[in-house]
PDB file of N, CA and C in Angstrom:
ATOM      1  N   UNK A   1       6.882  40.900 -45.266  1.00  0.00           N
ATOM      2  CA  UNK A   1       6.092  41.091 -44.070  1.00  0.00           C
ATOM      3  C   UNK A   1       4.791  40.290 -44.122  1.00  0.00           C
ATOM      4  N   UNK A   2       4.299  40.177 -44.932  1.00  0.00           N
ATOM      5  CA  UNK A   2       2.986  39.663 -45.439  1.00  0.00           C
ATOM      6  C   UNK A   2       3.231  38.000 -45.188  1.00  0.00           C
ATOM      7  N   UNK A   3       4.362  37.303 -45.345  1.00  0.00           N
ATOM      8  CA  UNK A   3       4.900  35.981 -45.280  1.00  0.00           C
ATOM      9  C   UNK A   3       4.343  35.579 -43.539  1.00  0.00           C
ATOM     10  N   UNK A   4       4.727  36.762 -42.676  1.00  0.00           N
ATOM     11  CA  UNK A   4       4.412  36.162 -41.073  1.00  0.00           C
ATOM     12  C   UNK A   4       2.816  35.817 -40.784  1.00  0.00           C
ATOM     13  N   UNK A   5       1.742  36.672 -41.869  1.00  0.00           N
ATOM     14  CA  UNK A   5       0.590  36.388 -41.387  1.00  0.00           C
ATOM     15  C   UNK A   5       0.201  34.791 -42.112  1.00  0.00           C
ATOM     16  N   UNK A   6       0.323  34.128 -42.724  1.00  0.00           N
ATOM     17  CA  UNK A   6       0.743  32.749 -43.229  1.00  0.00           C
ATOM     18  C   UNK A   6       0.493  31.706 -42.175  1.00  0.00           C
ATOM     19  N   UNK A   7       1.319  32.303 -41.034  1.00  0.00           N
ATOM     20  CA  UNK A   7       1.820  31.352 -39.792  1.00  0.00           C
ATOM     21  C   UNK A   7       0.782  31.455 -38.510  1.00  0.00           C
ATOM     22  N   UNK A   8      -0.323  32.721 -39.176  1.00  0.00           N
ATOM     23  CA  UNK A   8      -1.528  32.600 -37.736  1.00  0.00           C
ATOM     24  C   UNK A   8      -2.393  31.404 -37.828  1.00  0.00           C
ATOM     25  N   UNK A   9      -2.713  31.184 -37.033  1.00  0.00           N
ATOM     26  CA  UNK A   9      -4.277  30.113 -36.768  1.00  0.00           C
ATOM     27  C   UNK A   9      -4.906  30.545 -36.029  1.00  0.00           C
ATOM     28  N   UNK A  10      -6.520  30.884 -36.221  1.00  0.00           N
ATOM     29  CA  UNK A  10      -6.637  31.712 -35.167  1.00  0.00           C
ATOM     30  C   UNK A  10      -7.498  29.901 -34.490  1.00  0.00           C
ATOM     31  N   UNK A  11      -7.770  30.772 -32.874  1.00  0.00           N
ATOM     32  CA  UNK A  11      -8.118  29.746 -31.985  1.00  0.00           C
ATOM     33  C   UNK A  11      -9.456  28.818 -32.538  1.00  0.00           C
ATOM     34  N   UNK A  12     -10.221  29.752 -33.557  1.00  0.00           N
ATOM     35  CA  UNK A  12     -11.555  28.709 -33.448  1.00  0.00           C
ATOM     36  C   UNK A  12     -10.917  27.965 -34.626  1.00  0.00           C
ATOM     37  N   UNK A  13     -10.286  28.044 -35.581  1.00  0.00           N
ATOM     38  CA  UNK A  13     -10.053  27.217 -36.750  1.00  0.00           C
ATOM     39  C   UNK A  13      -9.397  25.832 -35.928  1.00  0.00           C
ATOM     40  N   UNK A  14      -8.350  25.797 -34.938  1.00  0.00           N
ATOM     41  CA  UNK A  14      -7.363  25.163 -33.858  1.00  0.00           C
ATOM     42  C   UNK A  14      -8.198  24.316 -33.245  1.00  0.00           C
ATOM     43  N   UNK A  15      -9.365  24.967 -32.682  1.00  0.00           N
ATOM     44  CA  UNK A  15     -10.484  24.138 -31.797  1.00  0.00           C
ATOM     45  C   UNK A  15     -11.222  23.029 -33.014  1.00  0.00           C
ATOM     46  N   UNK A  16     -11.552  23.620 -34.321  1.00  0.00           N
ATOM     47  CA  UNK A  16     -12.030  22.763 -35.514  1.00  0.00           C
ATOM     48  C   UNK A  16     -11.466  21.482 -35.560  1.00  0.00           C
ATOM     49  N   UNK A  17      -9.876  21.955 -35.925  1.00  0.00           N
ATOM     50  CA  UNK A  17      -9.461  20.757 -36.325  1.00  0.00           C
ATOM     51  C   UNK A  17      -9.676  19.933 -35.181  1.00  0.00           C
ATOM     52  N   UNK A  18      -9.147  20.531 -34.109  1.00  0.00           N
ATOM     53  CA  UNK A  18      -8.915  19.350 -32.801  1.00  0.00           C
ATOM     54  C   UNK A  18     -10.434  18.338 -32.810  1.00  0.00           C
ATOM     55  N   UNK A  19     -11.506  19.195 -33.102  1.00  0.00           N
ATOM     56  CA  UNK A  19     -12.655  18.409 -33.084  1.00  0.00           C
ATOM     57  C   UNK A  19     -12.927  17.313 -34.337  1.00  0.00           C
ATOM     58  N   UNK A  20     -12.222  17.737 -35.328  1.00  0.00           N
ATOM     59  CA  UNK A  20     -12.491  16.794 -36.550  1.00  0.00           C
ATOM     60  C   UNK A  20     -11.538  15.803 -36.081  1.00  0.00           C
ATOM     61  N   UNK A  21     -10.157  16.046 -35.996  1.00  0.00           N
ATOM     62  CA  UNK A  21      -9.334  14.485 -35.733  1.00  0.00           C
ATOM     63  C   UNK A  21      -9.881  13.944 -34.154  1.00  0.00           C
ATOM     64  N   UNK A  22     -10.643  14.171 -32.707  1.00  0.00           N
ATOM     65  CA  UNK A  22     -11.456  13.402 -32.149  1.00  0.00           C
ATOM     66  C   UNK A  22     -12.670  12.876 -32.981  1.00  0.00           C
ATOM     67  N   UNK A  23     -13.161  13.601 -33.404  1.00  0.00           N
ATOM     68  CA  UNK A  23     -14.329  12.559 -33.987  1.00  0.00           C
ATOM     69  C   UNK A  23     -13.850  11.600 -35.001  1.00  0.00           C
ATOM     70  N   UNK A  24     -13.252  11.961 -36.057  1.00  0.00           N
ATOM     71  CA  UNK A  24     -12.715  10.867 -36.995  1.00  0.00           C
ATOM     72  C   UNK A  24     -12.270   9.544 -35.925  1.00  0.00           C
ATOM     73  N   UNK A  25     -11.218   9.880 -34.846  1.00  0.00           N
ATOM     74  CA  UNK A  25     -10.530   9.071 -33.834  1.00  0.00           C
ATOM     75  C   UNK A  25     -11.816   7.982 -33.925  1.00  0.00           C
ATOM     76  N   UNK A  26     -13.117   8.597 -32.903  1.00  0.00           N
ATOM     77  CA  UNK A  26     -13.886   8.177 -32.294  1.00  0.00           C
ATOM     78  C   UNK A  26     -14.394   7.222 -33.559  1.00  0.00           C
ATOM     79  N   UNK A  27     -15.132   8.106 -34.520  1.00  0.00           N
ATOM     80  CA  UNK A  27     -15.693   7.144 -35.720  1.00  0.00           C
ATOM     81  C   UNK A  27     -14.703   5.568 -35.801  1.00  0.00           C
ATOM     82  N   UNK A  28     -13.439   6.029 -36.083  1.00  0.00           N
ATOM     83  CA  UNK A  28     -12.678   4.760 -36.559  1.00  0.00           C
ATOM     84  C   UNK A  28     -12.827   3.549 -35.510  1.00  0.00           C
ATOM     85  N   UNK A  29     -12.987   3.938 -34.228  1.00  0.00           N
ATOM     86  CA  UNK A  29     -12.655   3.306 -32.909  1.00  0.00           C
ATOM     87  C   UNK A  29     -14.144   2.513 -32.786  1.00  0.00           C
ATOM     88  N   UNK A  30     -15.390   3.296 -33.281  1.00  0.00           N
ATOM     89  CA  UNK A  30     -16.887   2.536 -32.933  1.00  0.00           C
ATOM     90  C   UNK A  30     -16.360   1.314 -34.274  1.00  0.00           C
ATOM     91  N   UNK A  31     -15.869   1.470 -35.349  1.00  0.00           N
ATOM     92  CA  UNK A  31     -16.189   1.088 -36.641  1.00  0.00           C
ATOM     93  C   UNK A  31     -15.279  -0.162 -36.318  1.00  0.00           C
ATOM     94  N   UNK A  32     -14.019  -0.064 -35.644  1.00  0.00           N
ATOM     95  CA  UNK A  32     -13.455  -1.124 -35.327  1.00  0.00           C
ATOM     96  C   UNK A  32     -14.137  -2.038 -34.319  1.00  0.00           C
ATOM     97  N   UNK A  33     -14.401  -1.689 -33.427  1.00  0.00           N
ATOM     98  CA  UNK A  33     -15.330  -2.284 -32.181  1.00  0.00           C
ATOM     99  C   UNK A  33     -16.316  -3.184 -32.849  1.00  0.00           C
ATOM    100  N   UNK A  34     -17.199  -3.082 -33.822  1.00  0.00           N
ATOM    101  CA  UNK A  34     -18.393  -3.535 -34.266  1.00  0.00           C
ATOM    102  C   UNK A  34     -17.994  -4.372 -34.798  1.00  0.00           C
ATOM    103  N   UNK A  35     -16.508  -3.731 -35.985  1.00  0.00           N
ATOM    104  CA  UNK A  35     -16.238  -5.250 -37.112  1.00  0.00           C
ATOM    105  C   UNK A  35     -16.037  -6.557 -36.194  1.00  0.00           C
ATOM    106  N   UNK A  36     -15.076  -6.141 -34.732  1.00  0.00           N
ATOM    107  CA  UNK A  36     -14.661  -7.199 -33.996  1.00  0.00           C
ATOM    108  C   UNK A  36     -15.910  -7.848 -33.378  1.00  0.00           C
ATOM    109  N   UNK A  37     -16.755  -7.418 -32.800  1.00  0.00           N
ATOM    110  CA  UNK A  37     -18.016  -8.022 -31.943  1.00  0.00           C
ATOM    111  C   UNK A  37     -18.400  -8.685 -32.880  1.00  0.00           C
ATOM    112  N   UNK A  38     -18.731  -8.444 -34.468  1.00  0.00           N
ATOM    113  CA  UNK A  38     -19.653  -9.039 -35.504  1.00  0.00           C
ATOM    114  C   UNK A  38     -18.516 -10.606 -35.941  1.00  0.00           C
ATOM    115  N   UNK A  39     -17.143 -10.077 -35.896  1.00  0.00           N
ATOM    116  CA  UNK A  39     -16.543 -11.434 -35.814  1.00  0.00           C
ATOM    117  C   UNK A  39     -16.503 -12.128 -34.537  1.00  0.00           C
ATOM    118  N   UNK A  40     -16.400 -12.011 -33.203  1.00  0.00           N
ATOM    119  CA  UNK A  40     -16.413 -12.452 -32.412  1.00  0.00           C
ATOM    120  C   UNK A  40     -17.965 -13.448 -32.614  1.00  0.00           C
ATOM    121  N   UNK A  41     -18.535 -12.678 -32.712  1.00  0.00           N
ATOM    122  CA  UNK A  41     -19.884 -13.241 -32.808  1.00  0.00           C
ATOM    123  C   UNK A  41     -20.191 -14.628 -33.665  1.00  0.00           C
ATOM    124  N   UNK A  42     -19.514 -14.316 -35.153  1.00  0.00           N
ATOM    125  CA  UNK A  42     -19.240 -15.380 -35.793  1.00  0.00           C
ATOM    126  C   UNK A  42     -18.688 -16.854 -36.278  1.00  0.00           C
ATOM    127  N   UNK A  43     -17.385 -16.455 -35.102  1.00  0.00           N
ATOM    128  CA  UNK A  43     -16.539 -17.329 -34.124  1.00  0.00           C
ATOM    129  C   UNK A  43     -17.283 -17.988 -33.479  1.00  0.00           C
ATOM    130  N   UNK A  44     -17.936 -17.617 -32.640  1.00  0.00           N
ATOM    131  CA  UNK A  44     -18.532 -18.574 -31.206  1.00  0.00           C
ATOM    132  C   UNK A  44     -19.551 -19.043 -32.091  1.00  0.00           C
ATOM    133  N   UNK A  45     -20.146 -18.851 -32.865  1.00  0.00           N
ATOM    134  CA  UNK A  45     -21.663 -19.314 -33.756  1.00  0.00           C
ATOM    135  C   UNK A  45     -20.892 -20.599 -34.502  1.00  0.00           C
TER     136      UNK A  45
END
């Protein structure tokens, strides 16, 4: 019986993660953006 409580999540832990994998998303997405502008940049120079 003890095995089914295993399988809860409660809603704020659910809302956590969802917020850590958007921000990670976001982080990776500024971090890519910059490397490219800083090469773009280097290109045309």
């Amino acid at each position: 019986m003890l095995d089914n409580y295993y399988l809860y999540i409660d809603p704020g832990v659910g809302s956590a993660i969802a917020v850590m994998i958007l921000s990670a998303a976001t982080g990776v997405g500024m971090f890519l953006k910059i490397r490219w502008n800083k090469l773009k940049y280097k290109i045309k120079k």
